[in-house]
N, C-alpha and C. Protein backbone atom coordinates (compact mmCIF):
# COMPACT_ATOMS: atom_id res chain seq x y z
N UNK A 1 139.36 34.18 22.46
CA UNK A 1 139.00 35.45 21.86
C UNK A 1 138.29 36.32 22.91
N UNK A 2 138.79 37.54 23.45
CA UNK A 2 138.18 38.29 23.85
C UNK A 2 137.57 39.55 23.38
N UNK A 3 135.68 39.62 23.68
CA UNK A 3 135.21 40.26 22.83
C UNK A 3 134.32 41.21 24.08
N UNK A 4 134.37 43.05 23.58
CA UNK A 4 133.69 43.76 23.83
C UNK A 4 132.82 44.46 23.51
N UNK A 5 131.82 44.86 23.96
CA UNK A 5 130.68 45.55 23.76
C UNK A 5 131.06 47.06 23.92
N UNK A 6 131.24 47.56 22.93
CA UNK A 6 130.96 49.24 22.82
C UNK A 6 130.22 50.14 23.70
N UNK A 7 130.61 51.11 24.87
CA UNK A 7 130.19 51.90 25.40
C UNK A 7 128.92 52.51 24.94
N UNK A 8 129.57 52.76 23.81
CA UNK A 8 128.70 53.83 22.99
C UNK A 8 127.68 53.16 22.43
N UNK A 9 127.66 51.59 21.91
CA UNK A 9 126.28 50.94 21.69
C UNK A 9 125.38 50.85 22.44
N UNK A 10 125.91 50.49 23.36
CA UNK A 10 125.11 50.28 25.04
C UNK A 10 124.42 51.78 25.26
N UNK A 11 124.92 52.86 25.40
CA UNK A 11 124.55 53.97 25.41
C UNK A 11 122.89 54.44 24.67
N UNK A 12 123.64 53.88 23.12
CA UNK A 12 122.68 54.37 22.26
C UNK A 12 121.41 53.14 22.21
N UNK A 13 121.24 52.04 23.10
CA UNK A 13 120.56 51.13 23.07
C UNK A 13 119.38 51.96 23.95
N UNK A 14 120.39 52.11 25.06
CA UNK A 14 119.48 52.41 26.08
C UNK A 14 118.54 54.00 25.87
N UNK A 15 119.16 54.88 25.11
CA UNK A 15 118.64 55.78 24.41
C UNK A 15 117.68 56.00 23.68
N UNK A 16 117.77 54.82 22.96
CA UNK A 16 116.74 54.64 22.05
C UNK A 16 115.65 54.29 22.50
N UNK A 17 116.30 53.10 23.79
CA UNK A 17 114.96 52.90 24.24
C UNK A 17 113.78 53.63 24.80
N UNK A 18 115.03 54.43 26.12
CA UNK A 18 114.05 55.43 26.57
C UNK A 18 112.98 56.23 26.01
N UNK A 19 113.81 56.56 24.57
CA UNK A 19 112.93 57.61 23.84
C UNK A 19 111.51 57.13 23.39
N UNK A 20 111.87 56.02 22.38
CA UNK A 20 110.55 55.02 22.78
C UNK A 20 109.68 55.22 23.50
N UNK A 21 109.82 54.75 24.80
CA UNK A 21 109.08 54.89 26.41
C UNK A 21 108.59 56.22 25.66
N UNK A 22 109.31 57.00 26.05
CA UNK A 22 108.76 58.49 26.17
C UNK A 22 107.89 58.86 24.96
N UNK A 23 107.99 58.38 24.05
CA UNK A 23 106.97 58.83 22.85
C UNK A 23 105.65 57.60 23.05
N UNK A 24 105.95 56.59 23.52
CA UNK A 24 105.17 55.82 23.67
C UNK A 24 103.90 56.89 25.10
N UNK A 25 104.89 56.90 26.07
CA UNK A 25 103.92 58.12 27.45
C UNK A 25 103.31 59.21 26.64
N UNK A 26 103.52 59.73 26.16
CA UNK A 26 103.43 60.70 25.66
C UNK A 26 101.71 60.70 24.55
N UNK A 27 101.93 59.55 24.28
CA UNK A 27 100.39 59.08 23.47
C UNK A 27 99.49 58.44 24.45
N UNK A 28 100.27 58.11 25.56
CA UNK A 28 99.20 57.08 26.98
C UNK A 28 99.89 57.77 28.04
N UNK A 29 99.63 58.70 28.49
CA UNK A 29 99.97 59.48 29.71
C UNK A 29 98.92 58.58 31.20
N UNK A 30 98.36 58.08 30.57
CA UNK A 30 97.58 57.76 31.35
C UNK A 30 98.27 55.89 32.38
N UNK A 31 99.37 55.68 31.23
CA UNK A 31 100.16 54.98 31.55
C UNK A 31 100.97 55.01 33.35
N UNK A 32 101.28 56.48 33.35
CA UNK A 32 101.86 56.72 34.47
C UNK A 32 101.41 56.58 35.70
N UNK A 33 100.07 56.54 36.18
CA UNK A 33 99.27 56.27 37.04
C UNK A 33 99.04 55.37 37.05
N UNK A 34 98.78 54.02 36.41
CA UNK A 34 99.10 52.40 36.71
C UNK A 34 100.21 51.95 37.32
N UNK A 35 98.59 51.30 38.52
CA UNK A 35 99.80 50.52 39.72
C UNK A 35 100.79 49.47 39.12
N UNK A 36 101.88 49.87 40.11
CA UNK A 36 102.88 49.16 39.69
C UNK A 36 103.87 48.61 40.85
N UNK A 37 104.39 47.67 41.36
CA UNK A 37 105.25 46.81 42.80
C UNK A 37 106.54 46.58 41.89
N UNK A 38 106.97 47.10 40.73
CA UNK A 38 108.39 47.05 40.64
C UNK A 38 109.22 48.02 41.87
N UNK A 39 110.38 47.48 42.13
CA UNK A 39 111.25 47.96 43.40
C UNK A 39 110.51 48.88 44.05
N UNK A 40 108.99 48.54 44.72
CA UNK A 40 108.43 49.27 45.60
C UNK A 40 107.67 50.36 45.37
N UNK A 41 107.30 50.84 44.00
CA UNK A 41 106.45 51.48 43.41
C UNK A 41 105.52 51.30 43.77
N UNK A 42 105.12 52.28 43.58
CA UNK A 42 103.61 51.96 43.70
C UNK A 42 102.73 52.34 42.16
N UNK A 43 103.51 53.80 41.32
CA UNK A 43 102.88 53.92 40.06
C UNK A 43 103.92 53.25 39.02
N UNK A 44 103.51 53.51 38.05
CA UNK A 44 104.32 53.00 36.93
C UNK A 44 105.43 54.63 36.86
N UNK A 45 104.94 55.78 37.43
CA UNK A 45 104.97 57.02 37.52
C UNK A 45 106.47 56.98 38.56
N UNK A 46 106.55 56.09 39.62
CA UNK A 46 107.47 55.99 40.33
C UNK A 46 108.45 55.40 40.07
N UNK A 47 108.11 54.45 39.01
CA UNK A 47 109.03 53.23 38.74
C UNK A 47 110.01 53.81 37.57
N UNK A 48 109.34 55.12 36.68
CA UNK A 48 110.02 55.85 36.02
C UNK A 48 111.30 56.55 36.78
N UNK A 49 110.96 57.29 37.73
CA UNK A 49 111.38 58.55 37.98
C UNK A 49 112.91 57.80 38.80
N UNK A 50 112.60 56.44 39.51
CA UNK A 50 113.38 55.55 39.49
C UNK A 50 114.78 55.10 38.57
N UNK A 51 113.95 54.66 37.37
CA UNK A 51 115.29 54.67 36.38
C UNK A 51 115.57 56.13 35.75
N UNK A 52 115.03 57.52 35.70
CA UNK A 52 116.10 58.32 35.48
C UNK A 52 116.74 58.84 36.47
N UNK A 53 116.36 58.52 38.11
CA UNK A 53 117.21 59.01 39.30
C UNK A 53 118.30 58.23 38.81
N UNK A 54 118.09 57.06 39.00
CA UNK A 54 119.61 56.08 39.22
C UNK A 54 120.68 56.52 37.91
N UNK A 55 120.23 56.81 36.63
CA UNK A 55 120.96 57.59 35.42
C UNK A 55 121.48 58.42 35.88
N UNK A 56 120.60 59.36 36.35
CA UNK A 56 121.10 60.85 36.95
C UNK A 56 122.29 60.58 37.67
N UNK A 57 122.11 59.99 38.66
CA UNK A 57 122.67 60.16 40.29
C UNK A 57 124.16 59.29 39.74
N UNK A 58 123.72 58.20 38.84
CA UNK A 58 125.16 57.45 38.46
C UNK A 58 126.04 58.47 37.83
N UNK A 59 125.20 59.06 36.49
CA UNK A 59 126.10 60.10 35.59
C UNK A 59 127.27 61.10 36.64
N UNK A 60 125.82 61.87 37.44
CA UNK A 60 126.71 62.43 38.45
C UNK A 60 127.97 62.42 39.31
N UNK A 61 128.16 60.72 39.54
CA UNK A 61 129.21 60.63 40.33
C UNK A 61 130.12 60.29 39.43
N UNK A 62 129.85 59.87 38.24
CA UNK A 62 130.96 59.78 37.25
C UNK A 62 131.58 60.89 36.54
N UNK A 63 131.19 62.09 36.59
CA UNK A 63 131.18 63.10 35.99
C UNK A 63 131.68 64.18 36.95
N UNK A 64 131.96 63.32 38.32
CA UNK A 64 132.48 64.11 39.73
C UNK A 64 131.51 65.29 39.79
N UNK A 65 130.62 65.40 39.56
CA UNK A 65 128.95 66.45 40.13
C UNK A 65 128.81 65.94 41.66
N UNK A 66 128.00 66.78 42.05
CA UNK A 66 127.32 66.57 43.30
C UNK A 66 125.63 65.70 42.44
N UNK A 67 125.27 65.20 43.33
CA UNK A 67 124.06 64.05 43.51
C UNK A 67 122.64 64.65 43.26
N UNK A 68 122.01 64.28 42.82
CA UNK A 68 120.71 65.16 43.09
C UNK A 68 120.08 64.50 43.56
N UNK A 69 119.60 65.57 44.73
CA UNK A 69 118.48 64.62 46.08
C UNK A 69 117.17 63.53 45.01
N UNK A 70 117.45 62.36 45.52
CA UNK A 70 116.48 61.71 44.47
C UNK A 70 114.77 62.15 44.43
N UNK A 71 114.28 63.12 45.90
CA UNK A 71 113.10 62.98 45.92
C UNK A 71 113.29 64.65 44.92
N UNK A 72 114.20 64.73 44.39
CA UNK A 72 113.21 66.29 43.17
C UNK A 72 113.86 65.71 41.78
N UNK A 73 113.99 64.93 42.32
CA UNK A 73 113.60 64.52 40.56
C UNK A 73 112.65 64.09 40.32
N UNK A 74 111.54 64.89 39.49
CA UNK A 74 110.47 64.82 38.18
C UNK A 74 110.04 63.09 38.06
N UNK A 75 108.56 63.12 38.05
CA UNK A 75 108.06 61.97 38.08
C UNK A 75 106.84 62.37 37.63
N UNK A 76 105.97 63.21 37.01
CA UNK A 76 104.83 63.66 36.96
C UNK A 76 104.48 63.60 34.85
N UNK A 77 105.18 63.97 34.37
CA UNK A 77 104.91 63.59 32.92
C UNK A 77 105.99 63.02 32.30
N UNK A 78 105.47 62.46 31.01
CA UNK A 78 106.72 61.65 30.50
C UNK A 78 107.76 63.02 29.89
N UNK A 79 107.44 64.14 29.99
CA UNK A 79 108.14 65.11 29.02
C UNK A 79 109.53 65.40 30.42
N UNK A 80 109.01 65.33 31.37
CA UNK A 80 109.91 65.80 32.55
C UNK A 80 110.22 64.83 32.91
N UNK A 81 110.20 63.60 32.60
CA UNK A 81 110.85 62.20 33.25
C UNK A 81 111.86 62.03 32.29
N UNK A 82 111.71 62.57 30.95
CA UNK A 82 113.15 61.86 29.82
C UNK A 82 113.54 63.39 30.26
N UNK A 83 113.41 64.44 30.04
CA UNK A 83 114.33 65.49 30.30
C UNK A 83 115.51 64.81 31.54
N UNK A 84 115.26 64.33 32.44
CA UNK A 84 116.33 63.79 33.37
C UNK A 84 117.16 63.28 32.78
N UNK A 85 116.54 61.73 31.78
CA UNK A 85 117.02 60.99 30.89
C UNK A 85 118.14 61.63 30.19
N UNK A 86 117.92 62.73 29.13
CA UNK A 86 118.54 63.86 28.68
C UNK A 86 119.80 64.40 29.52
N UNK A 87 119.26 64.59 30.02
CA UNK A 87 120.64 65.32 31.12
C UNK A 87 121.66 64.12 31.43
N UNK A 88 121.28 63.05 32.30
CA UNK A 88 122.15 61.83 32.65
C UNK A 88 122.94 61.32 31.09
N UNK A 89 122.78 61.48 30.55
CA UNK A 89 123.56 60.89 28.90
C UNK A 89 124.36 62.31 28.58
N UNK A 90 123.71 63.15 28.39
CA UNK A 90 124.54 64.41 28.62
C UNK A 90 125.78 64.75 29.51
N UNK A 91 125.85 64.46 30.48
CA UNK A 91 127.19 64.27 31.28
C UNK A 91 128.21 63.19 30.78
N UNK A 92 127.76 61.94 30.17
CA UNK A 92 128.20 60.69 29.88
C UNK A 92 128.93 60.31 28.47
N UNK A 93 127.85 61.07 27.61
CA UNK A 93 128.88 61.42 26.27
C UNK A 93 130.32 61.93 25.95
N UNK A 94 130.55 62.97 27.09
CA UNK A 94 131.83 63.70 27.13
C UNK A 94 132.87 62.54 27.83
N UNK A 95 132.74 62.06 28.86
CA UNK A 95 133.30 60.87 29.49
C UNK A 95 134.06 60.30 28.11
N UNK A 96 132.73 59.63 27.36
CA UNK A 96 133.32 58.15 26.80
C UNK A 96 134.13 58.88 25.16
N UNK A 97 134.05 60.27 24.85
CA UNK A 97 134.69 61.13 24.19
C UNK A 97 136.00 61.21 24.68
N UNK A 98 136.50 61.06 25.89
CA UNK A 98 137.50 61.87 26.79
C UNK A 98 138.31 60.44 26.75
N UNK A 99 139.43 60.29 25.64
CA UNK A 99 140.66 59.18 26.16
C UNK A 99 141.26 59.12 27.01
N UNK A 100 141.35 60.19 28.04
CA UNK A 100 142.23 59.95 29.22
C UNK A 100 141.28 59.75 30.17
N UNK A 101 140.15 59.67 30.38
CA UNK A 101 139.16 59.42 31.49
C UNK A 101 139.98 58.19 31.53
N UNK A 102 139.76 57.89 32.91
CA UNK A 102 140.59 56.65 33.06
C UNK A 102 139.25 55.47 34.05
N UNK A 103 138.99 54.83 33.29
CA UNK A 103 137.25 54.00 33.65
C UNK A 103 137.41 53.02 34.31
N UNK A 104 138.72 52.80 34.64
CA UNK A 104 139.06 51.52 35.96
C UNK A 104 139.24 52.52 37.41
N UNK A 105 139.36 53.80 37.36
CA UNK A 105 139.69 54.22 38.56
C UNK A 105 138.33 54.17 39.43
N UNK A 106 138.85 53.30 40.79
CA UNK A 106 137.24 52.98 41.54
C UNK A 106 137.13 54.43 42.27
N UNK A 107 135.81 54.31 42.49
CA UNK A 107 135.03 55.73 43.67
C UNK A 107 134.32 54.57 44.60
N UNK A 108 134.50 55.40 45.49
CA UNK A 108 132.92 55.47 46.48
C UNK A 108 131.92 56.42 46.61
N UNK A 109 130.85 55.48 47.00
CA UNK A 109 129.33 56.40 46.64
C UNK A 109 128.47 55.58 47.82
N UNK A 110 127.42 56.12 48.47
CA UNK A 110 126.51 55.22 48.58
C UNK A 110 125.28 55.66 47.96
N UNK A 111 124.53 54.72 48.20
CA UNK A 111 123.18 54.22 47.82
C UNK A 111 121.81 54.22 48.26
N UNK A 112 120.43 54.43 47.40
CA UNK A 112 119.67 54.69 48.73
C UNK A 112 119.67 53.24 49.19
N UNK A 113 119.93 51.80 48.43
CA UNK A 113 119.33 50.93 48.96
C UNK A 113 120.15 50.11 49.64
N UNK A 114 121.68 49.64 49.20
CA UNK A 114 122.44 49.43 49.58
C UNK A 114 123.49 49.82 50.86
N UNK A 115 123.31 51.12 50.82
CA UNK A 115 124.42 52.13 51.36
C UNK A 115 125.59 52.39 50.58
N UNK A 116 126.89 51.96 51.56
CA UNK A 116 128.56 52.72 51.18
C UNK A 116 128.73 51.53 49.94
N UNK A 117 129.20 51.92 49.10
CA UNK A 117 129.91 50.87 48.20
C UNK A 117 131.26 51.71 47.54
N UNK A 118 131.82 50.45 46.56
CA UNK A 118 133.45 51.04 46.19
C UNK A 118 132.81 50.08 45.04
N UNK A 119 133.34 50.74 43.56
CA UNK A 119 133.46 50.41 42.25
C UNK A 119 134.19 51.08 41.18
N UNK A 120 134.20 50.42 40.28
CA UNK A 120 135.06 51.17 38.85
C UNK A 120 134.35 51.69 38.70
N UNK A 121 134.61 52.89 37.77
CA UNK A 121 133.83 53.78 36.68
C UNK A 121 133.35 52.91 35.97
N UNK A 122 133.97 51.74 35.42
CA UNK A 122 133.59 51.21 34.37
C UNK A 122 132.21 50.21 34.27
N UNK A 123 131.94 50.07 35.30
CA UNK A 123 130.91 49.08 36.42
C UNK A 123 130.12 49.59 36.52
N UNK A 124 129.96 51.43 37.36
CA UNK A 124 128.99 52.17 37.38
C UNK A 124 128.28 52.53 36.01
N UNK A 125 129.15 52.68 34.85
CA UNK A 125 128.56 53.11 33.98
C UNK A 125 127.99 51.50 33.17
N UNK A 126 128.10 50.63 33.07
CA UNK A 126 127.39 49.38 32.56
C UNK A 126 126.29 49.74 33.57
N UNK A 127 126.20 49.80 34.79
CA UNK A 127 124.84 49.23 35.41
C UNK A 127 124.26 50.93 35.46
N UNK A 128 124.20 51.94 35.12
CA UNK A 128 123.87 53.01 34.85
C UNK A 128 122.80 52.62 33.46
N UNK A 129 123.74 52.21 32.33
CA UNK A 129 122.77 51.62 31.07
C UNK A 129 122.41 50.53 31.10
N UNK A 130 122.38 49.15 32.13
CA UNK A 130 121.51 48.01 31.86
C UNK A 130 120.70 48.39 32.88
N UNK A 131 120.74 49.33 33.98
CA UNK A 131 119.67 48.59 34.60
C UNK A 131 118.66 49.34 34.26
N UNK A 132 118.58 50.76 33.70
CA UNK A 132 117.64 50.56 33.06
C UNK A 132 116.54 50.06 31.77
N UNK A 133 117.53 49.46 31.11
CA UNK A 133 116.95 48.20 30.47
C UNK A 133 116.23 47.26 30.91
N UNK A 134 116.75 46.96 32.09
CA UNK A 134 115.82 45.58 32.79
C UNK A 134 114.97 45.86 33.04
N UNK A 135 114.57 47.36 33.76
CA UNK A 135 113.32 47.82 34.62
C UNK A 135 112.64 48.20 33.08
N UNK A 136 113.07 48.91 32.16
CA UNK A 136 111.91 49.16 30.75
C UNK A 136 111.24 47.30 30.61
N UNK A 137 112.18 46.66 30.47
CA UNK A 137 111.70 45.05 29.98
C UNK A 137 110.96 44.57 31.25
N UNK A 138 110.81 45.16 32.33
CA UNK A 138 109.60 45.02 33.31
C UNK A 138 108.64 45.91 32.95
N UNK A 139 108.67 46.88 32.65
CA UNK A 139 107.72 48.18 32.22
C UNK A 139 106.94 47.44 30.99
N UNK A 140 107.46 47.02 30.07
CA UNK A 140 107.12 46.21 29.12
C UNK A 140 106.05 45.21 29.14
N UNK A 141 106.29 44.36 30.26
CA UNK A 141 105.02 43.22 30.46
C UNK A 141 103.79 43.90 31.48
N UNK A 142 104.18 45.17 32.54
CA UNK A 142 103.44 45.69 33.11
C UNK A 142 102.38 46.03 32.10
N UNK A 143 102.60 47.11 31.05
CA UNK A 143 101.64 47.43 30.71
C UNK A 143 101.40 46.83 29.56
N UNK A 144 101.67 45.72 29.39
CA UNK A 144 100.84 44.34 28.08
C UNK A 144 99.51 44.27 28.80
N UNK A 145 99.83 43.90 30.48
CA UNK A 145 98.88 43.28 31.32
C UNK A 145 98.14 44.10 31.84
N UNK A 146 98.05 45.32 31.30
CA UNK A 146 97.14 46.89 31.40
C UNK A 146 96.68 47.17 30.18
N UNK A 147 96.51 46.21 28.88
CA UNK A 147 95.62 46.58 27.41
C UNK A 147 96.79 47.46 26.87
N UNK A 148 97.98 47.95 27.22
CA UNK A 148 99.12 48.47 26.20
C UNK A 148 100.07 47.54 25.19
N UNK A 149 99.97 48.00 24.34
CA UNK A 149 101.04 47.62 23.61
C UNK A 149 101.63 48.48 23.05
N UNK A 150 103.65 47.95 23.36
CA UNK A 150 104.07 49.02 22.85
C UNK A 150 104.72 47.86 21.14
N UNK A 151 105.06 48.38 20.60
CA UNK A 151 105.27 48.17 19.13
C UNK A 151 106.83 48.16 18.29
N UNK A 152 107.44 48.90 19.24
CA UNK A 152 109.20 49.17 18.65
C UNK A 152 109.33 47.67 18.81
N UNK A 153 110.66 47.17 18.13
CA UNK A 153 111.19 46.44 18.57
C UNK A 153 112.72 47.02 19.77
N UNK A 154 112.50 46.22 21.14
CA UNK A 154 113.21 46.68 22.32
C UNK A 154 114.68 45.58 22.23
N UNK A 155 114.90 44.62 21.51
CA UNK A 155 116.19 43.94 21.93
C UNK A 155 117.45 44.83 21.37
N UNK A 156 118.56 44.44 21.62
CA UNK A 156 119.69 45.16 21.21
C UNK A 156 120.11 44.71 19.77
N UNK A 157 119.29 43.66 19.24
CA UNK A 157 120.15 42.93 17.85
C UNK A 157 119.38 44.05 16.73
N UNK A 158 118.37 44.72 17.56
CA UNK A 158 117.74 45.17 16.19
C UNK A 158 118.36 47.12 16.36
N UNK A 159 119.39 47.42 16.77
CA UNK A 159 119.61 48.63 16.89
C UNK A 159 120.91 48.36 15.29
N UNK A 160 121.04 47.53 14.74
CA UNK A 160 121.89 46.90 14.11
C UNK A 160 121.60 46.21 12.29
N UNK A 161 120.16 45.40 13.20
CA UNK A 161 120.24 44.26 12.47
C UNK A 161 118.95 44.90 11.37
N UNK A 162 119.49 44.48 9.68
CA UNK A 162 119.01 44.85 8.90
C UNK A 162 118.39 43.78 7.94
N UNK A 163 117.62 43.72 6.92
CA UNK A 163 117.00 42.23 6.64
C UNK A 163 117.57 42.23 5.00
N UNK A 164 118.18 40.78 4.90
CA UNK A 164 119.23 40.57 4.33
C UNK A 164 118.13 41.04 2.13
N UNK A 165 118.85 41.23 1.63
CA UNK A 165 118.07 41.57 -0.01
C UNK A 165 118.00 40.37 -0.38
């Protein structure tokens, strides 16, 4: 049996999550200025602006845009860190709307960390929406271990899962 995961779940997982984050910043702004050594951060402020560059910059090349230099993208409040958020899903909706997009055709791009690479559309856009999942589920224990708690539930079963009568 071969079984797939919905674009559009994945999408709206990662959506949800963000928003979260962002309503969560938004009550602890003060969040953003906690040090933070995820991929070389130094704030929790950097480690943001991080996962909506890589959204951005992925959406972009999928959406055949030009790139946006990663150092102006917004890192200073949570209201201007999901606005990026906003925009990168905004390019991405029309994509997975569009039946003839064709999501096996590979591009090249490089990277700041990697450099030159070659991939599917279909590749860029999974690691466009998990990876920032992984880095929120690091964001997550960062600030447990800073007196935060955040309160949503963050797994994917509960974007779904309802409790039986």
């Amino acid at each position: 049996m071969s079984l797939s995961i919905p674009a559009d779940d994945l999408l709206r997982w990662n959506d949800t999550t963000a928003l979260h984050w962002r309503d969560f910043l938004l009550a602890h702004p003060e969040i953003l200025s906690l040090p933070c050594d995820v991929r070389n951060s130094q704030t929790v402020g950097d480690l943001l602006q991080h996962i909506v560059a890589v959204e951005l910059r992925y959406a972009q090349r999928l959406a055949s845009l030009p790139e946006s230099p990663y150092d102006d993208i917004p890192h200073d409040s949570p209201t201007t860190i999901f606005a990026v958020h906003t925009i990168a899903l905004d390019f991405i909706r029309p994509l997975l709307a569009d039946d003839t997009y064709d999501w096996s055709h590979t591009i090249d791009f490089t990277t700041i960390s990697m450099g030159h690479l070659r991939s599917t559309r279909q590749t860029i856009l999974v690691h466009l929406l998990m990876h920032s999942i992984r880095h929120y589920a690091q964001l997550a224990t960062l600030v447990r271990a800073n007196g935060f708690t955040p309160t949503w539930p963050m797994d994917y079963l509960f974007l779904d899962a309802t409790r039986p009568e």
